[in-house]
PDB file of N, CA and C in Angstrom:
ATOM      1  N   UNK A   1       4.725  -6.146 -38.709  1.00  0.00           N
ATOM      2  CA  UNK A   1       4.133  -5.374 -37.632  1.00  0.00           C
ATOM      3  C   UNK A   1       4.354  -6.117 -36.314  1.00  0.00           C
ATOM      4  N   UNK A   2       4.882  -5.497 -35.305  1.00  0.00           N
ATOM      5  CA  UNK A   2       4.883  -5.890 -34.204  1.00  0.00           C
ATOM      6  C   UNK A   2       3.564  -5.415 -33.089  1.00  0.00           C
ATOM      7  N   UNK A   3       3.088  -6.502 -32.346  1.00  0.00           N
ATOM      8  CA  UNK A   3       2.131  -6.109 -31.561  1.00  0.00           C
ATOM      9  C   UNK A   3       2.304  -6.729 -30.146  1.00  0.00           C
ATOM     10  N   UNK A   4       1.923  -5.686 -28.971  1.00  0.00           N
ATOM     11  CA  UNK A   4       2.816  -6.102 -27.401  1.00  0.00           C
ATOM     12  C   UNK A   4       1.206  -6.165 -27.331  1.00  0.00           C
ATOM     13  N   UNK A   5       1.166  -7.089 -26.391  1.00  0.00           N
ATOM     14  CA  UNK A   5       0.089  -7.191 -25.641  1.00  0.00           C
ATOM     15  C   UNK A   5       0.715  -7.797 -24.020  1.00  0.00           C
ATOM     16  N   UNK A   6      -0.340  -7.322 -22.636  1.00  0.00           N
ATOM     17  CA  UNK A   6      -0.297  -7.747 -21.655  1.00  0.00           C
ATOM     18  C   UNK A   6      -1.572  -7.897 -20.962  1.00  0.00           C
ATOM     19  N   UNK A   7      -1.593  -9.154 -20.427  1.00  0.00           N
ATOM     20  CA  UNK A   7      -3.108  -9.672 -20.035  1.00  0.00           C
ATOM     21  C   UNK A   7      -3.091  -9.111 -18.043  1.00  0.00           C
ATOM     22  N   UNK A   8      -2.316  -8.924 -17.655  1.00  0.00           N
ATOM     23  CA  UNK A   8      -1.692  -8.559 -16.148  1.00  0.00           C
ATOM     24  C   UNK A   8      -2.742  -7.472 -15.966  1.00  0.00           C
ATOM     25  N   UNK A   9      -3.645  -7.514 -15.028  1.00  0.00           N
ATOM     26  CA  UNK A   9      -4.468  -6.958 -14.444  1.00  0.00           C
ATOM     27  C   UNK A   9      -3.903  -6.214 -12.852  1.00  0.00           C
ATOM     28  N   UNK A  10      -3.603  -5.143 -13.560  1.00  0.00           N
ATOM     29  CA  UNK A  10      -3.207  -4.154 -12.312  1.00  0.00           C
ATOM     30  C   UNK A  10      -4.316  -2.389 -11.973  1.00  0.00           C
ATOM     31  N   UNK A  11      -4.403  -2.225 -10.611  1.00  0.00           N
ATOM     32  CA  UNK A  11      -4.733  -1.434 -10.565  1.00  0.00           C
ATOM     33  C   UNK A  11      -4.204  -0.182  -9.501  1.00  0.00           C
ATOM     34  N   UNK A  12      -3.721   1.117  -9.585  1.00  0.00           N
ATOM     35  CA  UNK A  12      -3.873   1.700  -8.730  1.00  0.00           C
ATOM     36  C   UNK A  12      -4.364   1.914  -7.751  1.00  0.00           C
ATOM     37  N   UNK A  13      -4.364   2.229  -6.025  1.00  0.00           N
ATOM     38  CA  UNK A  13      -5.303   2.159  -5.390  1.00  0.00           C
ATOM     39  C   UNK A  13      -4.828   3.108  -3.909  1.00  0.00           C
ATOM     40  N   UNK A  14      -5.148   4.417  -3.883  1.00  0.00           N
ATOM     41  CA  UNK A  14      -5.205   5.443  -3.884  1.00  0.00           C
ATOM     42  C   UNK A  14      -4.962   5.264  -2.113  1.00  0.00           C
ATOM     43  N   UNK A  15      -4.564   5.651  -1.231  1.00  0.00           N
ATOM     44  CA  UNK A  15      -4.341   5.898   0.263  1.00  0.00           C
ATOM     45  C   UNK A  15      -5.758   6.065   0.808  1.00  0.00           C
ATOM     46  N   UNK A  16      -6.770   6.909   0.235  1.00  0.00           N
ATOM     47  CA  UNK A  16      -7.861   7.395   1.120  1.00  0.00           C
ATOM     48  C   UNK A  16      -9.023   6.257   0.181  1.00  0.00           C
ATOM     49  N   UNK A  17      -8.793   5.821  -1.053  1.00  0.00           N
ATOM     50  CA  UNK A  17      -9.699   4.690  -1.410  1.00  0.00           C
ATOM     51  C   UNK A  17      -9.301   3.466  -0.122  1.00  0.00           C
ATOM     52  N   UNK A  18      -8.422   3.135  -0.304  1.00  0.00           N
ATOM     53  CA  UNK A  18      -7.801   1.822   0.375  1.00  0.00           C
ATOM     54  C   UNK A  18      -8.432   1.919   1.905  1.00  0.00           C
ATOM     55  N   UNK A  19      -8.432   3.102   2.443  1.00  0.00           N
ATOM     56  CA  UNK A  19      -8.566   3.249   3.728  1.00  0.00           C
ATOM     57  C   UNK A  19      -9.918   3.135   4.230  1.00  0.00           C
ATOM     58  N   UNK A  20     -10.702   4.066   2.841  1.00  0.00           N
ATOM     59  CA  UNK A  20     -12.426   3.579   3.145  1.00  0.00           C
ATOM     60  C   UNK A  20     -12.789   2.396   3.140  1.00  0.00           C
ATOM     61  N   UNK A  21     -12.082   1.832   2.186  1.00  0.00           N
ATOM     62  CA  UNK A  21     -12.408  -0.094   2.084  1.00  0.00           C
ATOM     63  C   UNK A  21     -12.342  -0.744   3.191  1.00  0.00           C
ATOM     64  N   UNK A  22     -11.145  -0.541   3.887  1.00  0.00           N
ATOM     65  CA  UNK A  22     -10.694  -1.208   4.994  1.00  0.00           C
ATOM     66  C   UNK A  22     -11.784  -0.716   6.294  1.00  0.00           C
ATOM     67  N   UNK A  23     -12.260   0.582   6.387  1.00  0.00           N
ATOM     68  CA  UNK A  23     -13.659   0.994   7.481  1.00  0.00           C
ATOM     69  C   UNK A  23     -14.815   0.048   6.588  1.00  0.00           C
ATOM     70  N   UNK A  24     -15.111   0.617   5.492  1.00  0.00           N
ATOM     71  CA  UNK A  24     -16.445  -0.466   5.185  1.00  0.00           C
ATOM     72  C   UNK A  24     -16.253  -1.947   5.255  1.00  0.00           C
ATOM     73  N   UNK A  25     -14.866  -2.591   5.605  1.00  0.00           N
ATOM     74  CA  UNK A  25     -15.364  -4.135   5.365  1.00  0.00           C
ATOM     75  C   UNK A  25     -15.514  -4.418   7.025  1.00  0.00           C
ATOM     76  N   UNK A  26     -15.010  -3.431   7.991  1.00  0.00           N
ATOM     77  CA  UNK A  26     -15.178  -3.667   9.695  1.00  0.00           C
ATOM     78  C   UNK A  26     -14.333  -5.415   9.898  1.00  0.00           C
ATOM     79  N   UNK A  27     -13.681  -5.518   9.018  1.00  0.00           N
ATOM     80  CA  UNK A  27     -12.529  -6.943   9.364  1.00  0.00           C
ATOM     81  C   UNK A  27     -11.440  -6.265   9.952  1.00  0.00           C
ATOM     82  N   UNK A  28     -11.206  -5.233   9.676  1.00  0.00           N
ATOM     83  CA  UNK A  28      -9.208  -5.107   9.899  1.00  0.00           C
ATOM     84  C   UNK A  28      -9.116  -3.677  10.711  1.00  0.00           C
ATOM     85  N   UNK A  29      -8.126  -3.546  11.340  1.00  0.00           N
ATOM     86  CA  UNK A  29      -8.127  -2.055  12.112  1.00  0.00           C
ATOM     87  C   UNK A  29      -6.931  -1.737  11.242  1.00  0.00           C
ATOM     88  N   UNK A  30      -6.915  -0.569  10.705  1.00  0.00           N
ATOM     89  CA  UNK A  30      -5.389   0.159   9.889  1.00  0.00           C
ATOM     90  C   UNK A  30      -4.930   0.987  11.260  1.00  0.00           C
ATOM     91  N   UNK A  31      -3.752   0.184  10.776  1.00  0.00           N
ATOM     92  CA  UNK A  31      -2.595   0.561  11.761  1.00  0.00           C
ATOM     93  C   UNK A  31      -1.244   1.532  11.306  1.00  0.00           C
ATOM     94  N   UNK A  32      -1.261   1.612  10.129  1.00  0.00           N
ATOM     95  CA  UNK A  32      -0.332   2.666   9.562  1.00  0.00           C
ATOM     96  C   UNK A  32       0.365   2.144   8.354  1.00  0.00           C
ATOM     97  N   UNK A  33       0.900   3.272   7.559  1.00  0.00           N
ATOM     98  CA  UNK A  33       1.132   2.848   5.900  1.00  0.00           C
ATOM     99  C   UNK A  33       3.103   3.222   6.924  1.00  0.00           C
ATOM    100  N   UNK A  34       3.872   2.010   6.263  1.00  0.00           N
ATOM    101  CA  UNK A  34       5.670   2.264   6.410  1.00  0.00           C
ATOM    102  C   UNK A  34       6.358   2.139   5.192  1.00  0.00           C
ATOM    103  N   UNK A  35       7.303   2.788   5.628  1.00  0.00           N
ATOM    104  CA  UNK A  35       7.875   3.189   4.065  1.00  0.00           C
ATOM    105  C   UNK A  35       8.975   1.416   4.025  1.00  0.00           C
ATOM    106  N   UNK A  36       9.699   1.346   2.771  1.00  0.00           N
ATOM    107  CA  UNK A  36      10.274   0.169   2.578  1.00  0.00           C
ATOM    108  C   UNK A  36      10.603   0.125   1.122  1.00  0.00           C
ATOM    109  N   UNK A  37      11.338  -0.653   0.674  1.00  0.00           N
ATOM    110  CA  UNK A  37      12.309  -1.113  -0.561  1.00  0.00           C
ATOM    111  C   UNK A  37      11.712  -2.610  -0.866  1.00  0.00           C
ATOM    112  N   UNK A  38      12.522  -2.923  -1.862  1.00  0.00           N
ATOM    113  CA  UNK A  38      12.189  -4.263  -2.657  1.00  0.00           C
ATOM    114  C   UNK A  38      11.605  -4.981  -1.720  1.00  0.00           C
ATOM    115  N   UNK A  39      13.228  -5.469  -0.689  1.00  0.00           N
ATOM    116  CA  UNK A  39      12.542  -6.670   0.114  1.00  0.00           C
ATOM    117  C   UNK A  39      12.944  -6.383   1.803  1.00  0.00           C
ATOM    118  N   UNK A  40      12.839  -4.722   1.856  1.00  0.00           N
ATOM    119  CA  UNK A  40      13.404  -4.746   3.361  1.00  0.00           C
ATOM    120  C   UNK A  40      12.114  -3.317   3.776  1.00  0.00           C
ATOM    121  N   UNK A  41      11.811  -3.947   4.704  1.00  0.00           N
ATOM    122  CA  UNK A  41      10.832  -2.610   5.425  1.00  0.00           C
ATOM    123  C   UNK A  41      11.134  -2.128   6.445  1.00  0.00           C
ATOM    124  N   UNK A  42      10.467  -0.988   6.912  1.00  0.00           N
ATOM    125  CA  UNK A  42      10.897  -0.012   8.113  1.00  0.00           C
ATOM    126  C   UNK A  42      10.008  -0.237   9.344  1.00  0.00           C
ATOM    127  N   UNK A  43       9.774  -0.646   9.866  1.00  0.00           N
ATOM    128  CA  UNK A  43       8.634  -0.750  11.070  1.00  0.00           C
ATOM    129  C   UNK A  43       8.541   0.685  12.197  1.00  0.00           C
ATOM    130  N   UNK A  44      10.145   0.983  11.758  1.00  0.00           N
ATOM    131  CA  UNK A  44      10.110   2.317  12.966  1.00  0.00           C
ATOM    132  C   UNK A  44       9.725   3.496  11.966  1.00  0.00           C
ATOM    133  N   UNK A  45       9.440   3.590  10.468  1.00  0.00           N
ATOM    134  CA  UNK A  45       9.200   4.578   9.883  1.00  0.00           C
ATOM    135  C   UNK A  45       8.065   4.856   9.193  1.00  0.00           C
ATOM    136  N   UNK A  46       6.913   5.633   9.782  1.00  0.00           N
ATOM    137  CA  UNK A  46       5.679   5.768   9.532  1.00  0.00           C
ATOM    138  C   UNK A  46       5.807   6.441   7.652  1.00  0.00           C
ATOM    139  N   UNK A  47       5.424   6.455   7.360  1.00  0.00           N
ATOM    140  CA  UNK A  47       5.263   6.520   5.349  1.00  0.00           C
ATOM    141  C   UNK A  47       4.767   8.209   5.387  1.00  0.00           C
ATOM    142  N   UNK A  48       3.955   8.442   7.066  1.00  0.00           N
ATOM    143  CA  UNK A  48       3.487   9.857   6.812  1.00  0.00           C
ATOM    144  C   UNK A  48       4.077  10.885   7.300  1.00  0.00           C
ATOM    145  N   UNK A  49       5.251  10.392   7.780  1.00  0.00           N
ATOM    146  CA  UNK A  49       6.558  11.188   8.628  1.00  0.00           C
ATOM    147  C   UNK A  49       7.424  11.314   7.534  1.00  0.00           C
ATOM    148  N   UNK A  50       7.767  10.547   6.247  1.00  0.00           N
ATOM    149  CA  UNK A  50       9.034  10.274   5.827  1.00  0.00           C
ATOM    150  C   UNK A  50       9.117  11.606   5.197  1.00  0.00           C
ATOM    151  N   UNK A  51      10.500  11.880   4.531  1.00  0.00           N
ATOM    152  CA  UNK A  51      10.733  13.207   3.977  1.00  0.00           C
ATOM    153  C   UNK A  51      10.423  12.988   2.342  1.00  0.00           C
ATOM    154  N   UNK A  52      11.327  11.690   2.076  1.00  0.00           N
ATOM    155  CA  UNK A  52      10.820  11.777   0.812  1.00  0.00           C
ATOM    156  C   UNK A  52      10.161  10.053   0.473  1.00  0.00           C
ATOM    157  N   UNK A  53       8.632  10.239   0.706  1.00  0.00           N
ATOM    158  CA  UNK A  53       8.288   8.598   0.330  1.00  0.00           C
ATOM    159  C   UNK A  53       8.754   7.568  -0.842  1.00  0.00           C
ATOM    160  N   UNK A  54       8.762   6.754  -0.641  1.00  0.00           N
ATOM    161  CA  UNK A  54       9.180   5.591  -1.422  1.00  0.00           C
ATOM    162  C   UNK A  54       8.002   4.927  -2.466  1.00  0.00           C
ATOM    163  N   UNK A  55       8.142   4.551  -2.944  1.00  0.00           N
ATOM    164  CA  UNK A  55       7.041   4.029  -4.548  1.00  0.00           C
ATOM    165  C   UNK A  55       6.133   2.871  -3.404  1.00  0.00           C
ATOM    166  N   UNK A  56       7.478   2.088  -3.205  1.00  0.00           N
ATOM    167  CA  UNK A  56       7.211   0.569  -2.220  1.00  0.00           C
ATOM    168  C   UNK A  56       7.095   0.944  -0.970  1.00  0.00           C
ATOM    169  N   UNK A  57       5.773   0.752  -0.690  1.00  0.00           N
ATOM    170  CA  UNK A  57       5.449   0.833   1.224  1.00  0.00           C
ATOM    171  C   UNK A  57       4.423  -0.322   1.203  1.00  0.00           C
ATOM    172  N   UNK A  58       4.328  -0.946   2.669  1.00  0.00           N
ATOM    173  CA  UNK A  58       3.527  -1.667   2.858  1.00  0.00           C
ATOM    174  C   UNK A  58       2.627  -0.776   4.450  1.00  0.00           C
ATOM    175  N   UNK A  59       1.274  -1.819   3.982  1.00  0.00           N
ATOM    176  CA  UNK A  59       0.181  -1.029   4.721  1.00  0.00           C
ATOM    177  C   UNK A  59       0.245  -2.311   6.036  1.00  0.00           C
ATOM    178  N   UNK A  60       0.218  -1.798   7.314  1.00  0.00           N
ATOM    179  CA  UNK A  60      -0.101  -2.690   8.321  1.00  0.00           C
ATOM    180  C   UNK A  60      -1.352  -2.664   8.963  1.00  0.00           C
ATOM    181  N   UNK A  61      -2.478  -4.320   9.015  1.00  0.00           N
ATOM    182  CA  UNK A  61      -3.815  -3.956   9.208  1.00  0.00           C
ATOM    183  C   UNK A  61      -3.834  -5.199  10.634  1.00  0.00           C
ATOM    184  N   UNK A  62      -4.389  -5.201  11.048  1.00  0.00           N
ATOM    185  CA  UNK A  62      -4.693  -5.896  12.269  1.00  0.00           C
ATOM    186  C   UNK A  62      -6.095  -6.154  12.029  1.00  0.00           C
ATOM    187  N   UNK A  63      -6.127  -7.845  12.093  1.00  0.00           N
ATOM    188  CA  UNK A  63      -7.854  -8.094  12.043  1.00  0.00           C
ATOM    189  C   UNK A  63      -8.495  -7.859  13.491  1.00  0.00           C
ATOM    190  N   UNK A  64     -10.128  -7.532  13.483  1.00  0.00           N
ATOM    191  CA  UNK A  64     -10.601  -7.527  14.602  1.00  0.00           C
ATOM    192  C   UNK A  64     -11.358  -8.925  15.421  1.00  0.00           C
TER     193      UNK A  64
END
């Protein structure tokens, strides 16, 4: 018998969850979700403009 196990603690975390977090902790101002690849991002391309989004985007937050 073969048995897979993985101990890797991952979670989903949803655009409008993420966004309430970031108002309730009053540390960070969200500045916009950009679309991007493995290891190259878009700064001129907002994630909520794109035509067809990407898996990989990073979120830009500015502390206050």
């Amino acid at each position: 018998m073969l048995k897979l196990e993985d101990d890797e603690d991952l979670k989903f975390v949803f655009p409008q969850e993420f966004k309430t977090l970031i108002r309730l902790n009053r540390q960070f101002q969200f500045l916009g979700w950009l679309e991007g690849f493995e290891n190259r991002f878009f700064l001129d391309r907002r994630l909520e403009k794109a035509e067809k989004p990407s898996n990989i985007n990073m979120v830009l937050l500015r502390r206050k």
